[in-house]
PDB file of N, CA and C in Angstrom:
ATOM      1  N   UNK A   1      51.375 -33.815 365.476  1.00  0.00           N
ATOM      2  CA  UNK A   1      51.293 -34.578 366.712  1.00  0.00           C
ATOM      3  C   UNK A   1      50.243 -35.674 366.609  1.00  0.00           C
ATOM      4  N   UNK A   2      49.517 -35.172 365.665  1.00  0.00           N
ATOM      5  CA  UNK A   2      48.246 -36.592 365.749  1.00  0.00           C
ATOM      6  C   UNK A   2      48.473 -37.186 365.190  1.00  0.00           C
ATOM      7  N   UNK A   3      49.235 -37.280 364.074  1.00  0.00           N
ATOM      8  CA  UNK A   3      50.052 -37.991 363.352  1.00  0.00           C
ATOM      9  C   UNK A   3      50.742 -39.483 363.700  1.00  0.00           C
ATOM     10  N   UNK A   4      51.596 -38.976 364.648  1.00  0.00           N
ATOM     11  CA  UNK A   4      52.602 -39.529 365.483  1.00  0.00           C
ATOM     12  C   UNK A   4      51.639 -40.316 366.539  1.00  0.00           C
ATOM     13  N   UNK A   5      50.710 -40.355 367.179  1.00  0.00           N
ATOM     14  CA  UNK A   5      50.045 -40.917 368.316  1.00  0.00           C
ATOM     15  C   UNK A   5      48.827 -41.595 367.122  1.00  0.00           C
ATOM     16  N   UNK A   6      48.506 -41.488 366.089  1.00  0.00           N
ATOM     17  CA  UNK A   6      48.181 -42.458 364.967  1.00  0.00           C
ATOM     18  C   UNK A   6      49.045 -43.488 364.747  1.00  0.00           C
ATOM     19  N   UNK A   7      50.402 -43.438 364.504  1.00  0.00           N
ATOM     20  CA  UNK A   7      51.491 -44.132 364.054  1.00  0.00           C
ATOM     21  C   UNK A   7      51.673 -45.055 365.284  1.00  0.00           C
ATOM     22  N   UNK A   8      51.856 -44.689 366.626  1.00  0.00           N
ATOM     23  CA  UNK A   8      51.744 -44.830 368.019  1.00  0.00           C
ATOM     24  C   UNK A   8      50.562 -46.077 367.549  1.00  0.00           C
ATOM     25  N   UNK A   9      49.624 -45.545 368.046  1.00  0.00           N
ATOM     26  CA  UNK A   9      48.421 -46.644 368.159  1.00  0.00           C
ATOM     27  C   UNK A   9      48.368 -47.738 367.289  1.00  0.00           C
ATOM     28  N   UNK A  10      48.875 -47.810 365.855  1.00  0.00           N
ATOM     29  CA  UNK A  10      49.290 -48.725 365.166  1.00  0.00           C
ATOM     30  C   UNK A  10      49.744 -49.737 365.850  1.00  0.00           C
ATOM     31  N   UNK A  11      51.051 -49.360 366.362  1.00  0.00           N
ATOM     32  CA  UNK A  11      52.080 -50.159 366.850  1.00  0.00           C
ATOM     33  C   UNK A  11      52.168 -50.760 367.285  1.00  0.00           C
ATOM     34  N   UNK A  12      51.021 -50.120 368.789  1.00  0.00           N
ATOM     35  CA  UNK A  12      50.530 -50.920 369.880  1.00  0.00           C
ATOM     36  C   UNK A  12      49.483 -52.031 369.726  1.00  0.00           C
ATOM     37  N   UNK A  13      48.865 -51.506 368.688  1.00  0.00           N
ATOM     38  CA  UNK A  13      47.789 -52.719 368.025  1.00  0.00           C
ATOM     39  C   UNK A  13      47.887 -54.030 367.722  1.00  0.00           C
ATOM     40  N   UNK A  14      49.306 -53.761 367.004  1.00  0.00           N
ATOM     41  CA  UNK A  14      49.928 -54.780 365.765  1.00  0.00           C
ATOM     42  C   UNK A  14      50.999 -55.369 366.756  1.00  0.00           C
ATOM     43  N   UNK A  15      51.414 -54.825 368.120  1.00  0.00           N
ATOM     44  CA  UNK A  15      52.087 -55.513 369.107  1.00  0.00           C
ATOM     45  C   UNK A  15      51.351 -56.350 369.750  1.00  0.00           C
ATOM     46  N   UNK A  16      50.008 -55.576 370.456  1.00  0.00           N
ATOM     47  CA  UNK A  16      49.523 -56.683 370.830  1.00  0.00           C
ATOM     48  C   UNK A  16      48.759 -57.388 370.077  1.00  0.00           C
ATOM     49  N   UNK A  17      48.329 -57.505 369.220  1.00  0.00           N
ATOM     50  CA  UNK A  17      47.543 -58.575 368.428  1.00  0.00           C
ATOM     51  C   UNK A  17      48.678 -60.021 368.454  1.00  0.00           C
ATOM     52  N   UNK A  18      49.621 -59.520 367.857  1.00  0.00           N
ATOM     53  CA  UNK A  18      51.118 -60.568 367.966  1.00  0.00           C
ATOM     54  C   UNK A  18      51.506 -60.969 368.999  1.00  0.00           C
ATOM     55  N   UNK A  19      51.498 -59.835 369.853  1.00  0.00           N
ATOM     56  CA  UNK A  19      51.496 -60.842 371.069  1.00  0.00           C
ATOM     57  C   UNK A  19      50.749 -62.202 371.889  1.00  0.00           C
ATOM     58  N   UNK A  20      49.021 -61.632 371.746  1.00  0.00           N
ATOM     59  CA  UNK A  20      48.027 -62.362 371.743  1.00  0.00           C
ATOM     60  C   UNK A  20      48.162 -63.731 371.230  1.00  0.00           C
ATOM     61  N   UNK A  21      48.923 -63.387 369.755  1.00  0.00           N
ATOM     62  CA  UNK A  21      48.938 -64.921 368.553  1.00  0.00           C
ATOM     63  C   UNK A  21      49.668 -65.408 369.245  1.00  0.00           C
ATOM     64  N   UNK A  22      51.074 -65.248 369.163  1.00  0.00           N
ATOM     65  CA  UNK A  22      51.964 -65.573 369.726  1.00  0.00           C
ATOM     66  C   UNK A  22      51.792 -66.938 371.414  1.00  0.00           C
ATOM     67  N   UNK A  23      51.342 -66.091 372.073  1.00  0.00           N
ATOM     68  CA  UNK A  23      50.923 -66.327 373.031  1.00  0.00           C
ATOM     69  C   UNK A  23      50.267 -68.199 373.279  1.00  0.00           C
ATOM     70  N   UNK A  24      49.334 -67.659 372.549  1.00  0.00           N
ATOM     71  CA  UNK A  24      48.495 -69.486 372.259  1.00  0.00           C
ATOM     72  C   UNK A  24      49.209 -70.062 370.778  1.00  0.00           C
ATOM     73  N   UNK A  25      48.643 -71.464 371.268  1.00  0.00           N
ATOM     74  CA  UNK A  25      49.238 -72.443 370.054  1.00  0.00           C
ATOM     75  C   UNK A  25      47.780 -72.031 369.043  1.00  0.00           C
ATOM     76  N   UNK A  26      48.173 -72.307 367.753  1.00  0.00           N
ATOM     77  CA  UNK A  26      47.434 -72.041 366.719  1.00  0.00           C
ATOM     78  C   UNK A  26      46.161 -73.459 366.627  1.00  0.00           C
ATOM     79  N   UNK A  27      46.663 -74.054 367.238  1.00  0.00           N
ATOM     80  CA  UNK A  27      45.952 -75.543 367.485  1.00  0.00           C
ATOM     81  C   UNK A  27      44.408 -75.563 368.168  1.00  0.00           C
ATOM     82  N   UNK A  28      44.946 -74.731 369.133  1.00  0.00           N
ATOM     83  CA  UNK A  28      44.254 -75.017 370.423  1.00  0.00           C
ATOM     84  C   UNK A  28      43.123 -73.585 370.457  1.00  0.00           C
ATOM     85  N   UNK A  29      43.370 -72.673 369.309  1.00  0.00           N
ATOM     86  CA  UNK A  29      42.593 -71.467 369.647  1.00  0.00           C
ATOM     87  C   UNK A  29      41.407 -71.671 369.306  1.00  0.00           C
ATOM     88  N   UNK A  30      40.200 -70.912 369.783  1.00  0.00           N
ATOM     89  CA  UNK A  30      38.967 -71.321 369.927  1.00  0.00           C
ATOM     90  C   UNK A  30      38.297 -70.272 368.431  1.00  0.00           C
ATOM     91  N   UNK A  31      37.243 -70.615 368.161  1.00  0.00           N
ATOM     92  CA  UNK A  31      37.000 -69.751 367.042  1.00  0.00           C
ATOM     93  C   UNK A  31      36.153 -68.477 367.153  1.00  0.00           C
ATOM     94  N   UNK A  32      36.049 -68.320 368.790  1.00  0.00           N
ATOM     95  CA  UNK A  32      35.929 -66.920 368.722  1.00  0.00           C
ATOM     96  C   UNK A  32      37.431 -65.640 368.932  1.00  0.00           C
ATOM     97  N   UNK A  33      38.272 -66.690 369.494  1.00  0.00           N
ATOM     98  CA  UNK A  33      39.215 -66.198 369.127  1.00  0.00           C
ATOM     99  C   UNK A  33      39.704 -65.902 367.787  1.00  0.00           C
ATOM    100  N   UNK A  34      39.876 -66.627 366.717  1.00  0.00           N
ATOM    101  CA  UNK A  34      40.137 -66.817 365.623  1.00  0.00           C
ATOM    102  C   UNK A  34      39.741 -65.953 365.326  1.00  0.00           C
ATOM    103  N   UNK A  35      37.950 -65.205 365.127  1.00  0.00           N
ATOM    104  CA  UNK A  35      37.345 -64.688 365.047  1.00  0.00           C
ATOM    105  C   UNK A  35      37.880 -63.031 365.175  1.00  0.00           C
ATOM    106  N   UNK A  36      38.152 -62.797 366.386  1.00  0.00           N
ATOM    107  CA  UNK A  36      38.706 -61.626 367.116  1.00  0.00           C
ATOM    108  C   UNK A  36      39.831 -61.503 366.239  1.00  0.00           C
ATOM    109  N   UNK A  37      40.799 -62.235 366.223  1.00  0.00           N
ATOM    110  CA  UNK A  37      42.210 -62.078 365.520  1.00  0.00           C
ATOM    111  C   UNK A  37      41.686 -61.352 364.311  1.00  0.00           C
ATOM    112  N   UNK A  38      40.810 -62.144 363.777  1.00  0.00           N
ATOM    113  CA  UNK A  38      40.616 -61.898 362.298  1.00  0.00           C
ATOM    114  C   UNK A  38      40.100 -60.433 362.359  1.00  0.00           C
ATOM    115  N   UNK A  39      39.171 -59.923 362.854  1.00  0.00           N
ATOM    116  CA  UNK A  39      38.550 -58.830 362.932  1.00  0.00           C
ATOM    117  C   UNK A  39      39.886 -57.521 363.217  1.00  0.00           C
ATOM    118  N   UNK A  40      40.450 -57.669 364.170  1.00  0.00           N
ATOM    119  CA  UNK A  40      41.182 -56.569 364.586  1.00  0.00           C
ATOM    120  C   UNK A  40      42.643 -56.955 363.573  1.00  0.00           C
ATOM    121  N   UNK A  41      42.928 -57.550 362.423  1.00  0.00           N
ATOM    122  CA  UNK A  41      43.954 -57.771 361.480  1.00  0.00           C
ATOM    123  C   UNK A  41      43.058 -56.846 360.576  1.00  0.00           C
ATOM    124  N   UNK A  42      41.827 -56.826 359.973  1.00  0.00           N
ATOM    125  CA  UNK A  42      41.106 -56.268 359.136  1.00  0.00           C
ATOM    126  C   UNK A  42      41.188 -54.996 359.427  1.00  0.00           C
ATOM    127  N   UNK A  43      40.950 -54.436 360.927  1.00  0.00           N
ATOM    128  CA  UNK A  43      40.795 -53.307 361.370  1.00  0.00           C
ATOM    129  C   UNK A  43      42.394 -52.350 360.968  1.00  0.00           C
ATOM    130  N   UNK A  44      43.297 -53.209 361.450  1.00  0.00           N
ATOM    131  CA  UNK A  44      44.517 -52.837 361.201  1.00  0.00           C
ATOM    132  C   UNK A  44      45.041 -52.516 359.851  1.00  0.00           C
ATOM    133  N   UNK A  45      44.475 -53.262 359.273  1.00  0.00           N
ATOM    134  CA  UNK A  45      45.049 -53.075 357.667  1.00  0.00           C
ATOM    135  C   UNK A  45      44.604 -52.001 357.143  1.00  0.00           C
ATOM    136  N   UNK A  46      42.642 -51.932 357.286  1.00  0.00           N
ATOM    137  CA  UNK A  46      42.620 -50.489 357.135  1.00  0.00           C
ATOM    138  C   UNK A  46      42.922 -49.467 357.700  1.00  0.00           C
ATOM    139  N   UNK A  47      43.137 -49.639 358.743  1.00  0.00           N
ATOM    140  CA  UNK A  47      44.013 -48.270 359.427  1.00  0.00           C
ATOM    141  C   UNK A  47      45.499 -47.740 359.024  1.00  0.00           C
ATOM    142  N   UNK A  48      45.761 -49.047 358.365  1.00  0.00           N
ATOM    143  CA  UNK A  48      47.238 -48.508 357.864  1.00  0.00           C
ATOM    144  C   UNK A  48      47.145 -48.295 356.264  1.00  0.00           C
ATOM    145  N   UNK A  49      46.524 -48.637 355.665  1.00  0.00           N
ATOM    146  CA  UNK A  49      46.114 -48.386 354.358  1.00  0.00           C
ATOM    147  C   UNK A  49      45.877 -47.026 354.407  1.00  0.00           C
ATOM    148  N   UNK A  50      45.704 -46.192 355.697  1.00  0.00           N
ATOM    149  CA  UNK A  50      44.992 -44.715 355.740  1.00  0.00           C
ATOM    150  C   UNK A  50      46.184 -43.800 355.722  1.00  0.00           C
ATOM    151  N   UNK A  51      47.348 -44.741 355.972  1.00  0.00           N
ATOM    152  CA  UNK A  51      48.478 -44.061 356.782  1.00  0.00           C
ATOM    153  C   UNK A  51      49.004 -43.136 355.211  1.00  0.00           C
ATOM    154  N   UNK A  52      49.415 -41.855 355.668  1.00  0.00           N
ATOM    155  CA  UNK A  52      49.989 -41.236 354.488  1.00  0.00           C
ATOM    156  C   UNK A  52      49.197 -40.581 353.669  1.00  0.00           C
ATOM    157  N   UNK A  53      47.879 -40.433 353.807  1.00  0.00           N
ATOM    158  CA  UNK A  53      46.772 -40.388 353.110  1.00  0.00           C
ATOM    159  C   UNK A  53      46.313 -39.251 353.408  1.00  0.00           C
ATOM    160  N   UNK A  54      47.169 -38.129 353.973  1.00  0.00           N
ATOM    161  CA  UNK A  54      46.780 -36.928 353.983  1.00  0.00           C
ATOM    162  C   UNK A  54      47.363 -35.917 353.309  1.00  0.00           C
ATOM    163  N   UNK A  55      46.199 -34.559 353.316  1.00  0.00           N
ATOM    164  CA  UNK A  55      47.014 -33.723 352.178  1.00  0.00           C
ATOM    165  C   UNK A  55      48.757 -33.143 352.039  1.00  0.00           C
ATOM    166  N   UNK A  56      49.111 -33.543 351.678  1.00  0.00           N
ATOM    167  CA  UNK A  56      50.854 -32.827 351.494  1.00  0.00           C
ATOM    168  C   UNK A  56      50.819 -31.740 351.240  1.00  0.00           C
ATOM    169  N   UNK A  57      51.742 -30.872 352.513  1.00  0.00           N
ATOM    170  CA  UNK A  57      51.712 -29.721 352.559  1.00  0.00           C
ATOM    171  C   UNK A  57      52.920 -29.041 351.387  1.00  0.00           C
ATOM    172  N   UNK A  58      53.865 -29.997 351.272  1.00  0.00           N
ATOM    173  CA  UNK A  58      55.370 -29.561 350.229  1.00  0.00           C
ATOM    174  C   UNK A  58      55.768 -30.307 349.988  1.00  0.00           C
ATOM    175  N   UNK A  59      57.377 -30.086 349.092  1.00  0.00           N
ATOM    176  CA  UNK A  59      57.812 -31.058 348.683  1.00  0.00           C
ATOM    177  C   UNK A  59      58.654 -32.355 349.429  1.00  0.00           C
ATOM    178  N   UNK A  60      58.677 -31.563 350.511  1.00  0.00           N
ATOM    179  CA  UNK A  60      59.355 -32.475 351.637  1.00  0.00           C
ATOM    180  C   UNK A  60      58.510 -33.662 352.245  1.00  0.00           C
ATOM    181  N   UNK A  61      57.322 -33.303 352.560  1.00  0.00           N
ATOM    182  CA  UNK A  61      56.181 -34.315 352.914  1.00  0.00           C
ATOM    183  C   UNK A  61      55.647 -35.203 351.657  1.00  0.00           C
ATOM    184  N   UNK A  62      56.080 -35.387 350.480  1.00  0.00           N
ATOM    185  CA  UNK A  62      55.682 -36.128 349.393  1.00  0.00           C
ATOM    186  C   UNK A  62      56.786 -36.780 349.146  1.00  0.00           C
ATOM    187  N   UNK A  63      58.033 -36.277 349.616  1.00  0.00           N
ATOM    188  CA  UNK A  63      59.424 -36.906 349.777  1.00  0.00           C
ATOM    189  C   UNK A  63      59.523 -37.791 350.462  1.00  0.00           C
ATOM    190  N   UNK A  64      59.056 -37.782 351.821  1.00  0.00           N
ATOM    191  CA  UNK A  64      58.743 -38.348 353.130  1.00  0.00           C
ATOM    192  C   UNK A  64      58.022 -39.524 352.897  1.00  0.00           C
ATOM    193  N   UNK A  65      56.904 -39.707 352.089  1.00  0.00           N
ATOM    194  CA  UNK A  65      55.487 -40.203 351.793  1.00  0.00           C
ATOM    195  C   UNK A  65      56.277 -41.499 350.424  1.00  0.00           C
ATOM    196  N   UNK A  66      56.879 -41.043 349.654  1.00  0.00           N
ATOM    197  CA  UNK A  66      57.276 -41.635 348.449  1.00  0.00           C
ATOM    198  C   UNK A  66      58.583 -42.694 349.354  1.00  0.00           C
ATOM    199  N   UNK A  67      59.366 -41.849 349.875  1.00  0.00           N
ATOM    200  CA  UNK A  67      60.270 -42.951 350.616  1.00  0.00           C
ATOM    201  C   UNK A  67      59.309 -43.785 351.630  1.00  0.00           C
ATOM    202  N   UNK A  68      59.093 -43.684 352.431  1.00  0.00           N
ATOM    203  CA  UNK A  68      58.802 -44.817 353.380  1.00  0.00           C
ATOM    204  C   UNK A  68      57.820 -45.911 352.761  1.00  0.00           C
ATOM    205  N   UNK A  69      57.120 -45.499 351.516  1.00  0.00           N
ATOM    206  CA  UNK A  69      56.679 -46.212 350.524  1.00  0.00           C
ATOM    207  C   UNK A  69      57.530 -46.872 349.921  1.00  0.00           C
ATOM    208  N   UNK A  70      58.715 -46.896 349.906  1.00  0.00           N
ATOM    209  CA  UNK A  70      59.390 -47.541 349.223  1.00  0.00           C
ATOM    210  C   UNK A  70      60.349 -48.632 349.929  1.00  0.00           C
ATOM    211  N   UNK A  71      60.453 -47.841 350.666  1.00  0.00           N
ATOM    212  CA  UNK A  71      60.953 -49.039 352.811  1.00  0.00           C
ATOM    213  C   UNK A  71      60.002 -49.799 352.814  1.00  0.00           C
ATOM    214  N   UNK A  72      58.471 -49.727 352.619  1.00  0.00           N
ATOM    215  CA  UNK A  72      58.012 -50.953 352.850  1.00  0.00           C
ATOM    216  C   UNK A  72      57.528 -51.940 351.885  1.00  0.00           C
ATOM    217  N   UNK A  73      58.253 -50.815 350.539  1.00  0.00           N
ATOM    218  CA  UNK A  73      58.124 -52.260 349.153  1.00  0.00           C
ATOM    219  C   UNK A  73      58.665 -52.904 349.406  1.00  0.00           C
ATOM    220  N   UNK A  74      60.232 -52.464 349.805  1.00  0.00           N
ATOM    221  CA  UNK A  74      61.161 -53.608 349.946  1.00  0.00           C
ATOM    222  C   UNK A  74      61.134 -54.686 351.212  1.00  0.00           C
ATOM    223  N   UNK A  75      61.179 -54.129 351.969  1.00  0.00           N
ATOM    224  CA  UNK A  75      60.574 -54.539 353.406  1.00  0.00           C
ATOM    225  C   UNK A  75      59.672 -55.621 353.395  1.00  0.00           C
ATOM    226  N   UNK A  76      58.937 -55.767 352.441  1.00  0.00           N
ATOM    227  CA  UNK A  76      57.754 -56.779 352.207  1.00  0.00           C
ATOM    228  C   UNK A  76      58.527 -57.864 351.264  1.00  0.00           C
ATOM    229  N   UNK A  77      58.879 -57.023 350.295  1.00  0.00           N
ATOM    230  CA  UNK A  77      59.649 -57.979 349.246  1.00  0.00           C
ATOM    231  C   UNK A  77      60.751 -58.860 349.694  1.00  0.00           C
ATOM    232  N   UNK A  78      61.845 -58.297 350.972  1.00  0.00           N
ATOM    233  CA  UNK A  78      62.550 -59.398 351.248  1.00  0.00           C
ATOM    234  C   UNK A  78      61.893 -59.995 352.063  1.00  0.00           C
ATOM    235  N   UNK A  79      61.211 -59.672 352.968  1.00  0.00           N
ATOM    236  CA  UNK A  79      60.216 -61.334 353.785  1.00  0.00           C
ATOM    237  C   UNK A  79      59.404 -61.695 353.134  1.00  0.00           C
ATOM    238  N   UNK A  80      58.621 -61.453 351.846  1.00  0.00           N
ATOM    239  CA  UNK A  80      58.356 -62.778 351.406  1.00  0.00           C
ATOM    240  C   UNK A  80      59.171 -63.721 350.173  1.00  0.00           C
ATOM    241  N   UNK A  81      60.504 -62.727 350.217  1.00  0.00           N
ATOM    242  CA  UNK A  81      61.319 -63.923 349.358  1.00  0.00           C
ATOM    243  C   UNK A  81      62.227 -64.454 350.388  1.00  0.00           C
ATOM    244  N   UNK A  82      62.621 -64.108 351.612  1.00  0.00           N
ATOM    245  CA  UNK A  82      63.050 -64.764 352.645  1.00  0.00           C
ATOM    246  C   UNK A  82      62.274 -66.345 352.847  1.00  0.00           C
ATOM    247  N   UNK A  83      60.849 -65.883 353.384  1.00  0.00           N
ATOM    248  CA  UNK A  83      60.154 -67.115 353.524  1.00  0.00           C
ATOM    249  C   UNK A  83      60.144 -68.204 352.890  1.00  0.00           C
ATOM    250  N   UNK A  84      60.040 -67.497 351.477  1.00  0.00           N
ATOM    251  CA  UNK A  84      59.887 -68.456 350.082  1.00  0.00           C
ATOM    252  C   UNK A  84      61.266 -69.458 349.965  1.00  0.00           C
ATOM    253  N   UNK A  85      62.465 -69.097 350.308  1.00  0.00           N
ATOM    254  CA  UNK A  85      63.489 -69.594 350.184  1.00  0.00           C
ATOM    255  C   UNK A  85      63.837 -70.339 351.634  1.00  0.00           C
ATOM    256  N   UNK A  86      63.239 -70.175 352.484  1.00  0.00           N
ATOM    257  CA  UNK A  86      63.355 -70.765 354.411  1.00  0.00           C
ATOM    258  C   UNK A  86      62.260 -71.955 353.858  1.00  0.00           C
ATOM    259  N   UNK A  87      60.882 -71.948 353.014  1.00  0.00           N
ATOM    260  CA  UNK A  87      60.249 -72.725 352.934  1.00  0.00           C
ATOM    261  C   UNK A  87      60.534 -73.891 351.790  1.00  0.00           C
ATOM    262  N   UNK A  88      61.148 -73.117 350.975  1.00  0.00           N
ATOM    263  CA  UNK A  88      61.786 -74.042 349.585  1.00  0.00           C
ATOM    264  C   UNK A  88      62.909 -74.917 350.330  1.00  0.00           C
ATOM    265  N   UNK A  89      64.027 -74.756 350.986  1.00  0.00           N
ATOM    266  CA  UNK A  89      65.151 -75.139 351.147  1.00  0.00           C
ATOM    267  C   UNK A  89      64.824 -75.858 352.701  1.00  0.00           C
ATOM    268  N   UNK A  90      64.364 -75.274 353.716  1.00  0.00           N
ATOM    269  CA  UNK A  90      64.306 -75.903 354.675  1.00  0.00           C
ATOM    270  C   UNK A  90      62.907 -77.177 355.273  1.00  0.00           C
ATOM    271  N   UNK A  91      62.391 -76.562 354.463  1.00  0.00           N
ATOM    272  CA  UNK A  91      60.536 -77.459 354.399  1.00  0.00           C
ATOM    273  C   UNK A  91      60.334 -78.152 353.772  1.00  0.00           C
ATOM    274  N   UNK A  92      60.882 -77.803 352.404  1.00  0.00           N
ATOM    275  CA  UNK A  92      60.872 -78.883 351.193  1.00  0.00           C
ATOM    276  C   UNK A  92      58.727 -78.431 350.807  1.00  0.00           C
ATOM    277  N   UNK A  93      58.784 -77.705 351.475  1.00  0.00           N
ATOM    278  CA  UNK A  93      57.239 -77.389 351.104  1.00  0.00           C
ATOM    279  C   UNK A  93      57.140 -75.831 350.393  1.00  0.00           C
ATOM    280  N   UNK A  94      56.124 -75.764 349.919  1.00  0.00           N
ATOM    281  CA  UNK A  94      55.701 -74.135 348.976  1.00  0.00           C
ATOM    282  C   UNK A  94      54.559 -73.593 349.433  1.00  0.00           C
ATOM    283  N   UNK A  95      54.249 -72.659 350.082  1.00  0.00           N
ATOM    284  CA  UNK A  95      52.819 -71.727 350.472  1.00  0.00           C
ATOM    285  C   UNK A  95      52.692 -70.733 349.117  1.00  0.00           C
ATOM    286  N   UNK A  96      51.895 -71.580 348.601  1.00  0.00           N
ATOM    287  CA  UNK A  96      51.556 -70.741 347.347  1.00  0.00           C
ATOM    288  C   UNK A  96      51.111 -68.860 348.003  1.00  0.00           C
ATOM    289  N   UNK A  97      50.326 -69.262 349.100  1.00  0.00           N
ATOM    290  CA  UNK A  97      50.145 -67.604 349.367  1.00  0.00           C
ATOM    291  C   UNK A  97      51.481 -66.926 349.734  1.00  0.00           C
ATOM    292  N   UNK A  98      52.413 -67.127 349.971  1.00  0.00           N
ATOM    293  CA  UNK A  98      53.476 -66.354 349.975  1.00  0.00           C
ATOM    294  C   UNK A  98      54.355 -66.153 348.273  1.00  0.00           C
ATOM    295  N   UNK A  99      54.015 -66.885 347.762  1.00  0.00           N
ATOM    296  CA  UNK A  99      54.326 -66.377 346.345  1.00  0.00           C
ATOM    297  C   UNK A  99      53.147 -65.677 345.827  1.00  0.00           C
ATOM    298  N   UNK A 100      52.156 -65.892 345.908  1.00  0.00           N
ATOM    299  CA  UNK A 100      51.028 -64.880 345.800  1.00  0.00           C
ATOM    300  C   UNK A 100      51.404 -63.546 345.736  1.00  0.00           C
ATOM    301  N   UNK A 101      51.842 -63.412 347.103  1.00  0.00           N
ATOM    302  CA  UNK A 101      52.113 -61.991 347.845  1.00  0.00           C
ATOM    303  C   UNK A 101      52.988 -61.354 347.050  1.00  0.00           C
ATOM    304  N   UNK A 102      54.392 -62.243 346.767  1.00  0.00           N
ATOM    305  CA  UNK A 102      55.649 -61.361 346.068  1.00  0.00           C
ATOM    306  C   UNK A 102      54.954 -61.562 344.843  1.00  0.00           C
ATOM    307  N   UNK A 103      54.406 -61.769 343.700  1.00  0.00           N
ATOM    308  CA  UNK A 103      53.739 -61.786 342.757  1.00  0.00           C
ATOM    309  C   UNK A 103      53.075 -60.186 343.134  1.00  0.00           C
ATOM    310  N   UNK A 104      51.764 -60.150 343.651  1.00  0.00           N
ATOM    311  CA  UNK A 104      51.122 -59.075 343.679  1.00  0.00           C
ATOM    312  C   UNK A 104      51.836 -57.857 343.955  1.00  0.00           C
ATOM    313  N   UNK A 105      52.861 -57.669 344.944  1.00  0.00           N
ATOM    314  CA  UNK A 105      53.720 -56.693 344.848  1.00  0.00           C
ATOM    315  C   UNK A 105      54.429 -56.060 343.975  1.00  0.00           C
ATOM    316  N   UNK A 106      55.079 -56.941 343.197  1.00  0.00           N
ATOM    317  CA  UNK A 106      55.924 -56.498 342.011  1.00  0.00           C
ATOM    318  C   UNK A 106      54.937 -56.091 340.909  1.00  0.00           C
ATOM    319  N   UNK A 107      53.937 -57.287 340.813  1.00  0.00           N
ATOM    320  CA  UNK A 107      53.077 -56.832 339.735  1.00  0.00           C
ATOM    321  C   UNK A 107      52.503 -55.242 340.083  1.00  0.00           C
ATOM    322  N   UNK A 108      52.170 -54.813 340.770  1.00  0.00           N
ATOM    323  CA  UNK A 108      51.416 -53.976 341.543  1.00  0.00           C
ATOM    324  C   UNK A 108      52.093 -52.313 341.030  1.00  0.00           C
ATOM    325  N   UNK A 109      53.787 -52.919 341.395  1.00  0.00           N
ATOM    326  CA  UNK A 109      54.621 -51.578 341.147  1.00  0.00           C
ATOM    327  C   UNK A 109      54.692 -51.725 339.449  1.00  0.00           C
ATOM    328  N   UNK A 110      54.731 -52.676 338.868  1.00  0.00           N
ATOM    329  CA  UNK A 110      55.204 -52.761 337.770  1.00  0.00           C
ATOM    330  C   UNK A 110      53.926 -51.978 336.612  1.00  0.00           C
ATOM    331  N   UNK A 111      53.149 -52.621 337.101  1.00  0.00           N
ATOM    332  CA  UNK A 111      51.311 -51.980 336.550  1.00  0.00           C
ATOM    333  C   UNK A 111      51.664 -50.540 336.809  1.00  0.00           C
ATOM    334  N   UNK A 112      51.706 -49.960 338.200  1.00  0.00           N
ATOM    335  CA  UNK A 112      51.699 -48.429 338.102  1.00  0.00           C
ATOM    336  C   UNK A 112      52.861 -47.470 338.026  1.00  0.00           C
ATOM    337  N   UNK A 113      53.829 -48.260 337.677  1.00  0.00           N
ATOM    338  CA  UNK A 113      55.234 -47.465 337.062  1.00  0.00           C
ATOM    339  C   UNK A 113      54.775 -47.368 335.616  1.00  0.00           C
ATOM    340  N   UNK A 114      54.174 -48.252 334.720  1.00  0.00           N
ATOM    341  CA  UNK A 114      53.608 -47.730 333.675  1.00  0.00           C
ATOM    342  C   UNK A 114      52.595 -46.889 333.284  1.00  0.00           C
ATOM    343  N   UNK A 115      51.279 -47.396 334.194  1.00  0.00           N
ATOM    344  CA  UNK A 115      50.450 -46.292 334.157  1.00  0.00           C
ATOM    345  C   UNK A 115      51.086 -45.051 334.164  1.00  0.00           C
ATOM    346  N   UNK A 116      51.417 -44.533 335.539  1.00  0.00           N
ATOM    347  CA  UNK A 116      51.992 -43.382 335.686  1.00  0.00           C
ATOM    348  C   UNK A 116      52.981 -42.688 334.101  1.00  0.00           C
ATOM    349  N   UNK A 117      53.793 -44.001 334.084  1.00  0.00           N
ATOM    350  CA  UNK A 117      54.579 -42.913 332.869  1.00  0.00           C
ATOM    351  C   UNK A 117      53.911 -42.716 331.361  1.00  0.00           C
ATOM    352  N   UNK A 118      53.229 -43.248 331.244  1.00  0.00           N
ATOM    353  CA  UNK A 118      51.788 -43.050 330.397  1.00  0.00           C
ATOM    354  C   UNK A 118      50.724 -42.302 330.400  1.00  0.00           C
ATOM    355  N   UNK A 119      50.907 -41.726 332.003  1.00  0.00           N
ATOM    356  CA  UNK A 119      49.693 -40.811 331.987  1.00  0.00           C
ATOM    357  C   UNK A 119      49.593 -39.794 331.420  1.00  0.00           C
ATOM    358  N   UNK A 120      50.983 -39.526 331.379  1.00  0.00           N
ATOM    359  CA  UNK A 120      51.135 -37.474 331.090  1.00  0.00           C
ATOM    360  C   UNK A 120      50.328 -36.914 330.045  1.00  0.00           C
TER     361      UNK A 120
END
């Protein structure tokens, strides 16, 4: 149950923070706002970086843990090759940090699919 009202509070966080952005033009925001944004994005990340990060009781909860890990490889991987291709084709412009991102991802799995099968 605490689990779930963890997952909960996420949600609501990362709703309203977006909402907040959303809300004002990026132009016009003041830099203690900016400020705030920035702080409670930091807060968020580590809070979700935590997510999953508890002991596994069986094989079902490491099942659980390994999939939704893998929903949000991909999950990540098609929005930032979505973007990359909305920004290539429709912008005629490149955000290197969004190739960054799909870079570090793949690299990321690719580094510890070897480690791992190397470790034994």
């Amino acid at each position: 149950m605490k689990l779930i009202i963890y997952y909960l509070l996420l949600l609501v966080l990362i709703a309203l923070t977006g909402g907040y952005i959303l809300s004002r033009p990026m132009d016009t925001m003041t830099m203690p706002a900016m400020l705030s944004v920035s702080a409670v994005l930091i807060v968020y990340v580590v809070a979700l970086s935590l997510v999953g990060e508890t002991k596994n009781g069986d094989e079902r909860d490491i099942l659980h843990r390994n999939l939704s890990n893998r929903y949000a490889l991909v999950a990540g991987t098609v929005v930032f090759s979505l973007a990359l291709i909305y920004q290539m084709f429709i912008t005629h412009q490149l955000d290197w940090w969004l190739l960054a991102g799909l870079i570090a991802i793949n690299l990321t799995k690719i580094i510890s699919l070897i480690y791992l099968n190397y470790r034994r």
